[in-house]
N, C-alpha and C. Protein backbone atom coordinates (compact mmCIF):
# COMPACT_ATOMS: atom_id res chain seq x y z
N UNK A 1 0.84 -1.17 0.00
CA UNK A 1 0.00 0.00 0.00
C UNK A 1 0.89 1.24 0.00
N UNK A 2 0.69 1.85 -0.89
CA UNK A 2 1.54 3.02 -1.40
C UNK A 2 1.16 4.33 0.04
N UNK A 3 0.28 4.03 0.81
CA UNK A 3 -0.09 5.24 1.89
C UNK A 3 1.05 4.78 3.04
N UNK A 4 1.22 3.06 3.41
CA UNK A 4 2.04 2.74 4.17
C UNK A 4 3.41 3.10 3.81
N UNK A 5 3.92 3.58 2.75
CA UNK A 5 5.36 3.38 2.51
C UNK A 5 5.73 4.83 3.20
N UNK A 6 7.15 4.52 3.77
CA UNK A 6 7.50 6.02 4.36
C UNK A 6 8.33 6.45 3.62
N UNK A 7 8.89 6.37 2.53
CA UNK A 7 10.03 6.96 1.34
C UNK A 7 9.01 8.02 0.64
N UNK A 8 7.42 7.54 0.82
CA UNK A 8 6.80 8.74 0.34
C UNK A 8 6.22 9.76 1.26
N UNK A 9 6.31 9.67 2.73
CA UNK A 9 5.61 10.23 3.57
C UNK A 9 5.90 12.21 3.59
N UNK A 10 7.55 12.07 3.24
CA UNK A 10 7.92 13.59 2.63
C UNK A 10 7.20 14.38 1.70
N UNK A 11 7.12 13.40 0.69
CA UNK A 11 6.75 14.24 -0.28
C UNK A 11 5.11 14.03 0.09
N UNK A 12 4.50 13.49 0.72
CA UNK A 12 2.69 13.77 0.72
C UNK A 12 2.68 14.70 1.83
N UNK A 13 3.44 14.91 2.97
CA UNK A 13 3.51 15.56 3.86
C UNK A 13 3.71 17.07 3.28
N UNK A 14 4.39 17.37 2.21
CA UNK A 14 4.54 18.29 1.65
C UNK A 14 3.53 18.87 1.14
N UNK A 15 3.08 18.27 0.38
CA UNK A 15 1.74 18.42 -0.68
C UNK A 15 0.61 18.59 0.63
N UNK A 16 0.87 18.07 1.95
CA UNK A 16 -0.49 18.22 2.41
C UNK A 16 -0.53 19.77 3.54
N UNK A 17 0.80 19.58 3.69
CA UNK A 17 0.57 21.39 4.07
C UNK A 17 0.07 22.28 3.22
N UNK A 18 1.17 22.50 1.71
CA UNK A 18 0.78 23.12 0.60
C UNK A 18 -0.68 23.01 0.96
N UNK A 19 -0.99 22.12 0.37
CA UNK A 19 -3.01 21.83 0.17
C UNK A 19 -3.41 22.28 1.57
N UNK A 20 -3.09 22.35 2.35
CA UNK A 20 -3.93 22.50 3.73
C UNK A 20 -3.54 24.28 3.62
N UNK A 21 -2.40 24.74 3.39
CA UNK A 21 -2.45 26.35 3.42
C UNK A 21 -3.27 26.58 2.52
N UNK A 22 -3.34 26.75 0.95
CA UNK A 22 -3.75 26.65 -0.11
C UNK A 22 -5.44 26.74 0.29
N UNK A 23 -5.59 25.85 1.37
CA UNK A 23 -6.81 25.73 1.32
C UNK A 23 -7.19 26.74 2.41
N UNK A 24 -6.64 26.86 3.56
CA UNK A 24 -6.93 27.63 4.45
C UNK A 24 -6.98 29.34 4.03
N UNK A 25 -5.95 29.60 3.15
CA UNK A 25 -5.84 30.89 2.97
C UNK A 25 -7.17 31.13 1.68
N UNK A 26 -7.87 30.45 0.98
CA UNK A 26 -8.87 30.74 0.45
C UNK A 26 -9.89 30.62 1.13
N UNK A 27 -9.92 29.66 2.18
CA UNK A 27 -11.09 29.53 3.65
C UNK A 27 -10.96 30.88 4.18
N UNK A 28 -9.99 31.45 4.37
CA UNK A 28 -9.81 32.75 5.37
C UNK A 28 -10.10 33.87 4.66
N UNK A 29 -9.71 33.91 3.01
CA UNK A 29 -9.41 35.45 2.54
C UNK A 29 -11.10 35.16 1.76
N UNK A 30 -11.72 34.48 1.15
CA UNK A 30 -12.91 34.25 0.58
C UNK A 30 -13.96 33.67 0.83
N UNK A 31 -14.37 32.25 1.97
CA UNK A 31 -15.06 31.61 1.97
C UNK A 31 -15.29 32.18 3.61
N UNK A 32 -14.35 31.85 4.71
CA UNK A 32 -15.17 32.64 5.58
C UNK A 32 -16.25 34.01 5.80
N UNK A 33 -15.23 34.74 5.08
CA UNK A 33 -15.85 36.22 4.83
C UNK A 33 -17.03 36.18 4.53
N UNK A 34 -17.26 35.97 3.34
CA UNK A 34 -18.67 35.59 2.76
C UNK A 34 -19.65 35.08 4.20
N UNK A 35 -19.35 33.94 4.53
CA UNK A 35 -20.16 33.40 5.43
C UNK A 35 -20.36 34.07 6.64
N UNK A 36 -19.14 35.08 7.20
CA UNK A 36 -19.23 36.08 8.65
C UNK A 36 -20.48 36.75 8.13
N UNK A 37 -20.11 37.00 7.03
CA UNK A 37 -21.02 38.31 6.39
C UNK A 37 -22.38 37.80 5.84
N UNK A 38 -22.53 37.01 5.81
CA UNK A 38 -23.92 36.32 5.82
C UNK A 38 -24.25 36.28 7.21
N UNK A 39 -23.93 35.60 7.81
CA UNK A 39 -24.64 35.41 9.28
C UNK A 39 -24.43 36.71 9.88
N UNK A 40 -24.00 37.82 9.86
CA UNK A 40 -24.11 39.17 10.03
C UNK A 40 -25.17 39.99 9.63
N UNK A 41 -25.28 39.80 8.12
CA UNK A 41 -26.76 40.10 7.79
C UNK A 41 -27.76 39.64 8.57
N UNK A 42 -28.04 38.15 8.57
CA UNK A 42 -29.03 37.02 9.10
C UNK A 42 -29.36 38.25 10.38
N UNK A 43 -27.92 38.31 11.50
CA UNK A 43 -28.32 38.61 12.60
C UNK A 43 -28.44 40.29 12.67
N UNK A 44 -28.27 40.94 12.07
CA UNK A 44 -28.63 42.28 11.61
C UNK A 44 -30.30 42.47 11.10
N UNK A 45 -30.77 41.90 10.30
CA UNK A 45 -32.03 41.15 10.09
C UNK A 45 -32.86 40.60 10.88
N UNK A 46 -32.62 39.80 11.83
CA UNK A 46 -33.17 39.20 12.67
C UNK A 46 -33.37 40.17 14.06
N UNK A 47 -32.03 40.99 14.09
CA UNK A 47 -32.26 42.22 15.23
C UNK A 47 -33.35 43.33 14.75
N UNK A 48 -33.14 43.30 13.52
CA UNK A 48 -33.97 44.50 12.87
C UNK A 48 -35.42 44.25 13.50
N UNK A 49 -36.07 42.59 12.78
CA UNK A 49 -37.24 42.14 13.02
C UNK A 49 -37.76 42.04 14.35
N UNK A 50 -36.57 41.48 15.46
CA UNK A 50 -36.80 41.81 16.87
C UNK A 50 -37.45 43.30 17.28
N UNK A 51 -36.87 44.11 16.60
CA UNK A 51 -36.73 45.88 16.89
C UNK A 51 -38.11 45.73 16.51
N UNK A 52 -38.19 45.66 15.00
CA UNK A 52 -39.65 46.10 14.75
C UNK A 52 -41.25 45.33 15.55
N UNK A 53 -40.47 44.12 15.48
CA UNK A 53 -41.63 43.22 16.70
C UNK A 53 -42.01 43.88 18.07
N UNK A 54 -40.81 44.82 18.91
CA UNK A 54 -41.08 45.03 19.65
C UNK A 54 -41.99 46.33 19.61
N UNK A 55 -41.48 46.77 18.20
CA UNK A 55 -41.91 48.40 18.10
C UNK A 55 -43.60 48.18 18.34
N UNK A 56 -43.68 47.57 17.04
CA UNK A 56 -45.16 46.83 17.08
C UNK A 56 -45.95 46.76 18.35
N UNK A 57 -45.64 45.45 18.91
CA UNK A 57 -46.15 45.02 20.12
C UNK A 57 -46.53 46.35 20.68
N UNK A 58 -45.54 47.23 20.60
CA UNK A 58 -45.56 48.42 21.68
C UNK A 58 -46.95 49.46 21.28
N UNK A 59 -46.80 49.51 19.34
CA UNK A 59 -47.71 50.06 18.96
C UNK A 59 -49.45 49.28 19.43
N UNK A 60 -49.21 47.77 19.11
CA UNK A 60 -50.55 47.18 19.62
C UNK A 60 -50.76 47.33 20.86
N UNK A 61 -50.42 47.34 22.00
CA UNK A 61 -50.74 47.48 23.45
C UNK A 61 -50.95 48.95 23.95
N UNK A 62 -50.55 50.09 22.89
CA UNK A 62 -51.25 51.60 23.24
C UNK A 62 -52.38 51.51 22.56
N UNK A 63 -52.38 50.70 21.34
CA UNK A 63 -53.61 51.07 20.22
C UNK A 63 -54.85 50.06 21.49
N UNK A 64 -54.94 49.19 21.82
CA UNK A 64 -55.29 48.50 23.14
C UNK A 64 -55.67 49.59 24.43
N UNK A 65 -54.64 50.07 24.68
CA UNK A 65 -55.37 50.75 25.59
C UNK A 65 -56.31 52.06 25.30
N UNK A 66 -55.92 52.59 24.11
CA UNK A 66 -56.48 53.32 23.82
C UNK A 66 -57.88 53.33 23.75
N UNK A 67 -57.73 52.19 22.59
CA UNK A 67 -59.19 50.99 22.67
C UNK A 67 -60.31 50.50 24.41
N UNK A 68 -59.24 50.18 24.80
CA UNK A 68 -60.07 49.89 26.08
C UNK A 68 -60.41 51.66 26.63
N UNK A 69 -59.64 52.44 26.55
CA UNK A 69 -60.07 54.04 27.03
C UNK A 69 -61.18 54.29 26.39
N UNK A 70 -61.32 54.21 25.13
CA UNK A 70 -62.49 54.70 24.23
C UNK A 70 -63.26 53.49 24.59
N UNK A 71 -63.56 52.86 24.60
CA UNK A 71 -64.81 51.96 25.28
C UNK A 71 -65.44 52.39 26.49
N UNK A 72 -64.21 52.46 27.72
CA UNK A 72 -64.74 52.94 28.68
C UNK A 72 -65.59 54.17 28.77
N UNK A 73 -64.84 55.18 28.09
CA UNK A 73 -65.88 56.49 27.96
C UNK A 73 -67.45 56.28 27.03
N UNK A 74 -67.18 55.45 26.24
CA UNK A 74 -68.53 55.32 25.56
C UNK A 74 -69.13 54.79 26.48
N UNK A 75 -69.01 53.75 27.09
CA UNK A 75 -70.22 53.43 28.14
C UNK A 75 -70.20 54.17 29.48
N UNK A 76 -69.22 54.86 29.79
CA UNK A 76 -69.74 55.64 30.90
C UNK A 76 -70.89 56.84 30.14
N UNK A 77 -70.25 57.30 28.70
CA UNK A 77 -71.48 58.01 27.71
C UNK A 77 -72.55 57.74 28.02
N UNK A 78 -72.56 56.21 27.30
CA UNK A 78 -73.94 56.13 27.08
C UNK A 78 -75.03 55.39 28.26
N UNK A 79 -73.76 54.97 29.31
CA UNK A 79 -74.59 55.25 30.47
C UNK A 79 -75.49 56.54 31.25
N UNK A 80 -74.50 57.51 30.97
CA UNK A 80 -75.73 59.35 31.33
C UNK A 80 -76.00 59.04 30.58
N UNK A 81 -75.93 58.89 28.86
CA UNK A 81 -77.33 59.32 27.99
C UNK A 81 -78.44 58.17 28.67
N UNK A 82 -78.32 57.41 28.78
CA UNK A 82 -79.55 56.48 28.94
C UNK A 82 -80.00 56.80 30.69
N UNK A 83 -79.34 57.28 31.12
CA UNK A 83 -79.67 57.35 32.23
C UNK A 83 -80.87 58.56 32.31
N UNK A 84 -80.24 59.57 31.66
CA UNK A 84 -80.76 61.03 31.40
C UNK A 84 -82.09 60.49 30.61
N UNK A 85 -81.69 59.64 29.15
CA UNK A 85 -83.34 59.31 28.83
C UNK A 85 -84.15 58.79 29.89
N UNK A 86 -84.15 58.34 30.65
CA UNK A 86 -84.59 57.63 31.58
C UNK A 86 -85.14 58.42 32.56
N UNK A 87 -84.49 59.50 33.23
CA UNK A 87 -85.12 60.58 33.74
C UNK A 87 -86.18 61.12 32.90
N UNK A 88 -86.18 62.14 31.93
CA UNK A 88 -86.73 62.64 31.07
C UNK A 88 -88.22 61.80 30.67
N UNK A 89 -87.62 60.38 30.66
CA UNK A 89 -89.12 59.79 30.40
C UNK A 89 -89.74 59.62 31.52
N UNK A 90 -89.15 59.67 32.74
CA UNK A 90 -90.36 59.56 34.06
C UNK A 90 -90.88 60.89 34.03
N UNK A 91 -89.85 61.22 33.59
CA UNK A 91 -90.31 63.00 34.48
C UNK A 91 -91.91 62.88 33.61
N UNK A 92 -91.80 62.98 31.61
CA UNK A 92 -92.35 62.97 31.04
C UNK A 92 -93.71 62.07 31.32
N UNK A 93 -93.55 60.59 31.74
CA UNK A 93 -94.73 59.85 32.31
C UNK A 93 -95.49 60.79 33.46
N UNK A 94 -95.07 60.74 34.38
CA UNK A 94 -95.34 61.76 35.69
C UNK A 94 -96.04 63.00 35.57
N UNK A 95 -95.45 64.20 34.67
CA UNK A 95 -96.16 64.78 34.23
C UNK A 95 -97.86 64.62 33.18
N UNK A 96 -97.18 63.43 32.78
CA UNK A 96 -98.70 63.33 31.69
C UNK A 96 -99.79 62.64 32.80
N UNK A 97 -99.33 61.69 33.52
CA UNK A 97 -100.14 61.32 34.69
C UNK A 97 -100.83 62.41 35.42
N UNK A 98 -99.72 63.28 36.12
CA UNK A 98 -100.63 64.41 36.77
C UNK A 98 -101.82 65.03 35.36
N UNK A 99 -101.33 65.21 34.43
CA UNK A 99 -102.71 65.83 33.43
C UNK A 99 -103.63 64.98 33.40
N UNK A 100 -103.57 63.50 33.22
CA UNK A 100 -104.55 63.12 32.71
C UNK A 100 -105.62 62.66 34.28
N UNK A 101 -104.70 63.19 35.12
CA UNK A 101 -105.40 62.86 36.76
C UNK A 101 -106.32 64.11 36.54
N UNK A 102 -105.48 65.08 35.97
CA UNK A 102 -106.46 66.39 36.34
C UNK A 102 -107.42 66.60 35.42
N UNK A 103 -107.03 65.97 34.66
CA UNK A 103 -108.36 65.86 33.71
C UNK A 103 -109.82 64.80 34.08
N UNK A 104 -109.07 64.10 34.62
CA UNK A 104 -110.27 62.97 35.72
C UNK A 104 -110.59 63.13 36.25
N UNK A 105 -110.06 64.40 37.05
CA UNK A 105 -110.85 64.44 38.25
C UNK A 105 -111.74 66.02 37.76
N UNK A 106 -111.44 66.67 36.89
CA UNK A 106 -112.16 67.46 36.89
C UNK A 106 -113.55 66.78 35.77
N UNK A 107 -113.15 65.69 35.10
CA UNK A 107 -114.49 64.89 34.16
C UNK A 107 -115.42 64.47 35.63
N UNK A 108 -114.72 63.59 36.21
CA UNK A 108 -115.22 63.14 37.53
C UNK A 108 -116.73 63.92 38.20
N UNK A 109 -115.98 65.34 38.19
CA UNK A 109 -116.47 66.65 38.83
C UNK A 109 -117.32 67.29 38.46
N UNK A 110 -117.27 67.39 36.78
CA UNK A 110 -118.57 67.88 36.11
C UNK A 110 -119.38 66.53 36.33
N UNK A 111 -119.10 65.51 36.44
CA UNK A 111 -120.19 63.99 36.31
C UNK A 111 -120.41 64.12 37.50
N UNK A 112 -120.08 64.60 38.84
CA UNK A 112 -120.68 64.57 40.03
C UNK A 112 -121.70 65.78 40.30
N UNK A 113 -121.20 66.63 39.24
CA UNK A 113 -122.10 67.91 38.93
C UNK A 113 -123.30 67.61 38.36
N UNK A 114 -123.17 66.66 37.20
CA UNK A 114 -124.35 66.75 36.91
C UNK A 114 -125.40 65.43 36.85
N UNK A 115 -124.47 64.79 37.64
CA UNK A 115 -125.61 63.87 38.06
C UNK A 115 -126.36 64.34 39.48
N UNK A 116 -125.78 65.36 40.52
CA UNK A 116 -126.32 66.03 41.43
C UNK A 116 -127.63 66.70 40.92
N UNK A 117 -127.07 67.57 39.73
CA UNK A 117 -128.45 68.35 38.99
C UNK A 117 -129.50 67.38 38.55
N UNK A 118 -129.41 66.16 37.94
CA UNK A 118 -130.14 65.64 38.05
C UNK A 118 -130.67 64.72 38.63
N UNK A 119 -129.98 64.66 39.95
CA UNK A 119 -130.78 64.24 40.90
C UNK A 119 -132.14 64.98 42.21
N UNK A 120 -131.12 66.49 41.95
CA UNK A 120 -132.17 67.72 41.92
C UNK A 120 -133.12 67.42 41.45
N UNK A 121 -133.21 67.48 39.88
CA UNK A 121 -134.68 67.48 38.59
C UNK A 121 -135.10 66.77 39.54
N UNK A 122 -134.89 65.30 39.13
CA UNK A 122 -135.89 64.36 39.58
C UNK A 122 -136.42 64.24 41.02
N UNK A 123 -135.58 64.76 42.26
CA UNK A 123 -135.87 64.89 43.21
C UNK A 123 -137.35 66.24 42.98
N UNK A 124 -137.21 66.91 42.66
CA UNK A 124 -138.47 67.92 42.20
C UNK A 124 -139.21 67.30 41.45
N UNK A 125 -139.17 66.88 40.43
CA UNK A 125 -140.01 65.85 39.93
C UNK A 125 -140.93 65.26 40.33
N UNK A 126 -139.88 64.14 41.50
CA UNK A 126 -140.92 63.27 42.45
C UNK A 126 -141.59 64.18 43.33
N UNK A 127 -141.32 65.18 44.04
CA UNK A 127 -142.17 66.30 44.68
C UNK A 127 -142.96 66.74 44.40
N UNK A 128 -143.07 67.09 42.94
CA UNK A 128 -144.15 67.28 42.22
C UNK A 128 -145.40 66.59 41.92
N UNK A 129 -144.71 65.58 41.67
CA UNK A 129 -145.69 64.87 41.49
C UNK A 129 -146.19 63.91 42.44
N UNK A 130 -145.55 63.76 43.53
CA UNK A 130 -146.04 63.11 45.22
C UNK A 130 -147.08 64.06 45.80
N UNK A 131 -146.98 65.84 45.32
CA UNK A 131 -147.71 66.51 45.64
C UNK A 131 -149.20 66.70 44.81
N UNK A 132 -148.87 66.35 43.51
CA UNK A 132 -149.83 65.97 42.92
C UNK A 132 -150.82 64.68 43.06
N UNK A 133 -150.16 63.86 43.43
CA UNK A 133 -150.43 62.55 43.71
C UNK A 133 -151.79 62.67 45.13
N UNK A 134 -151.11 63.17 46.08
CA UNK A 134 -150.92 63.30 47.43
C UNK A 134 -152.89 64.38 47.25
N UNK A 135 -152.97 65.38 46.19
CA UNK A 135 -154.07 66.54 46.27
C UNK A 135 -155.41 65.31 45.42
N UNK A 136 -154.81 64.68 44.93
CA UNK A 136 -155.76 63.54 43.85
C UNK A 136 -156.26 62.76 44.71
N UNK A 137 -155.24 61.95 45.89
CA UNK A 137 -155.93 60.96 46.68
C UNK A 137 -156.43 61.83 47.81
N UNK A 138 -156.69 63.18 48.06
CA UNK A 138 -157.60 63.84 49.22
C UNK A 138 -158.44 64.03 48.89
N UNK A 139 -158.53 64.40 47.62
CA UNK A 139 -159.62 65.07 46.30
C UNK A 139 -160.78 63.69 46.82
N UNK A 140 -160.26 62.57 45.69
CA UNK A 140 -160.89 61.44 46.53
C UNK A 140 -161.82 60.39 47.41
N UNK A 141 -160.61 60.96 48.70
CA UNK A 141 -161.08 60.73 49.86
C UNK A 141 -162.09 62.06 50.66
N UNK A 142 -162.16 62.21 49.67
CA UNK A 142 -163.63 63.64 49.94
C UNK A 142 -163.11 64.97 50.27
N UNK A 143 -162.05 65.36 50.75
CA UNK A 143 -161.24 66.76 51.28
C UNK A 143 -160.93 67.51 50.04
N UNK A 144 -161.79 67.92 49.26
CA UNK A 144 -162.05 68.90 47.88
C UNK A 144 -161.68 70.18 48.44
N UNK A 145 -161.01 70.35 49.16
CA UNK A 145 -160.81 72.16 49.53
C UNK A 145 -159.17 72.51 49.22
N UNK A 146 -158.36 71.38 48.98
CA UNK A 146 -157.34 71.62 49.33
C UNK A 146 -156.85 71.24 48.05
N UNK A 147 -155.72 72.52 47.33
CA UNK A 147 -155.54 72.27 46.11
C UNK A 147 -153.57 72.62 46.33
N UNK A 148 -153.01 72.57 45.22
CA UNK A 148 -151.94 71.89 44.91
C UNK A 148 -150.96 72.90 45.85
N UNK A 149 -151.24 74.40 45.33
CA UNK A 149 -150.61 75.27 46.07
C UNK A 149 -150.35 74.89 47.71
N UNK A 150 -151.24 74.67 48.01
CA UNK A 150 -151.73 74.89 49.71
C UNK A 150 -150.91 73.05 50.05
N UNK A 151 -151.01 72.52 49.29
CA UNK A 151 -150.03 70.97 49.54
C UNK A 151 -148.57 71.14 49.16
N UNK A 152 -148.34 72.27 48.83
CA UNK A 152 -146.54 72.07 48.27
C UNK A 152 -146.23 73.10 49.06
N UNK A 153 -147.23 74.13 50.08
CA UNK A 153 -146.28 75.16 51.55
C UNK A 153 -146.73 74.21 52.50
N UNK A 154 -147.40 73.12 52.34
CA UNK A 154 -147.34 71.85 53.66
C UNK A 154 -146.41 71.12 53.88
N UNK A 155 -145.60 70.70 52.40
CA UNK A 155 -145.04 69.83 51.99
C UNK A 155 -143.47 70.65 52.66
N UNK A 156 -143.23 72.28 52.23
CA UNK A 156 -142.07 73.12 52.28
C UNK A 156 -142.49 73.08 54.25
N UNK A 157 -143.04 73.47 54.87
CA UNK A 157 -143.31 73.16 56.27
C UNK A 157 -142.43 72.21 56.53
N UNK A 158 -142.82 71.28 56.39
CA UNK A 158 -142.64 70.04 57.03
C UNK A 158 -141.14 69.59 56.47
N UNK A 159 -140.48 69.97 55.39
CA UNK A 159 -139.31 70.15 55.39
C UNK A 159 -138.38 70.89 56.47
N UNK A 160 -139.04 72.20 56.70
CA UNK A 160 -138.19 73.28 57.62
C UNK A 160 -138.27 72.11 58.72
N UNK A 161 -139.14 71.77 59.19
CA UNK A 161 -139.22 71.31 60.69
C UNK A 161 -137.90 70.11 60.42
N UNK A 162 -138.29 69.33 60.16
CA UNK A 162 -137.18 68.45 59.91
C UNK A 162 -135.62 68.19 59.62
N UNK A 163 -135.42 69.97 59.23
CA UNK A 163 -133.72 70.42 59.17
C UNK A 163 -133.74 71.12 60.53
């Protein structure tokens, strides 16, 4: 085996530095570089995206609170507005209640009015005609002297006495 022989070990030993500098100094002056400088970018890039992720985040968690601020005020809003409608419509019920009370009770009032009046009429009515009634059955019963006039200041008598 030509690798075992040591009469050649000089000369491959030679050739393998050569080749090993040869190779190193194009590893060092071209092929590393490139690659520092790639993974430099990568991590220049990747810091960038960190940066902007955080920027972000930072932008979403004000736009968030902001959000939650403007919510809160709308419903504390539209809690007075609804609250305020809410007044406004009692007040508004309340008031129409008292009108339509006062309107009842003054319908009420003329209907107690005028069923009084006509309980008047007819109370005269029946007077009238109890007094009429009253001169017919004396008439009658034979007492012909006594006529309607002279039975309705008997009738007014006998009222006074009785108040």
């Amino acid at each position: 085996m030509p690798q075992l022989d040591f009469s050649v070990f000089p000369s491959q030993f030679f050739w393998l530095v050569i080749n090993f500098g040869l190779m190193l100094f194009i590893m060092s002056k071209f092929i590393i570089p490139k690659t520092a400088e790639m993974i430099n970018l990568r991590k220049e890039k990747i810091d960038g995206d960190l940066q902007k992720a955080t920027e972000i985040k930072k932008q979403v968690e004000e736009t968030i609170e902001k959000y939650n601020k403007a919510l809160k005020n709308a419903n504390s809003k539209a809690s007075i507005s609804l609250q305020k409608t809410k007044d406004e419509l009692n007040e508004t019920i309340n008031r129409r209640q008292s009108d339509i009370s006062a309107k009842l009770s003054a319908e009420i009032e003329a209907g107690e009015q005028k069923i009084a009046q006509s309980k008047a009429k007819a109370l005269q009515k029946v007077e009238e005609v109890s007094v009429e009634l009253a001169v017919d059955i004396l008439k009658k019963l034979g007492f012909g002297g006594i006529n309607v006039k002279d039975a309705k200041n008997a009738l007014t008598n006998l009222k006074k006495e009785q108040l």
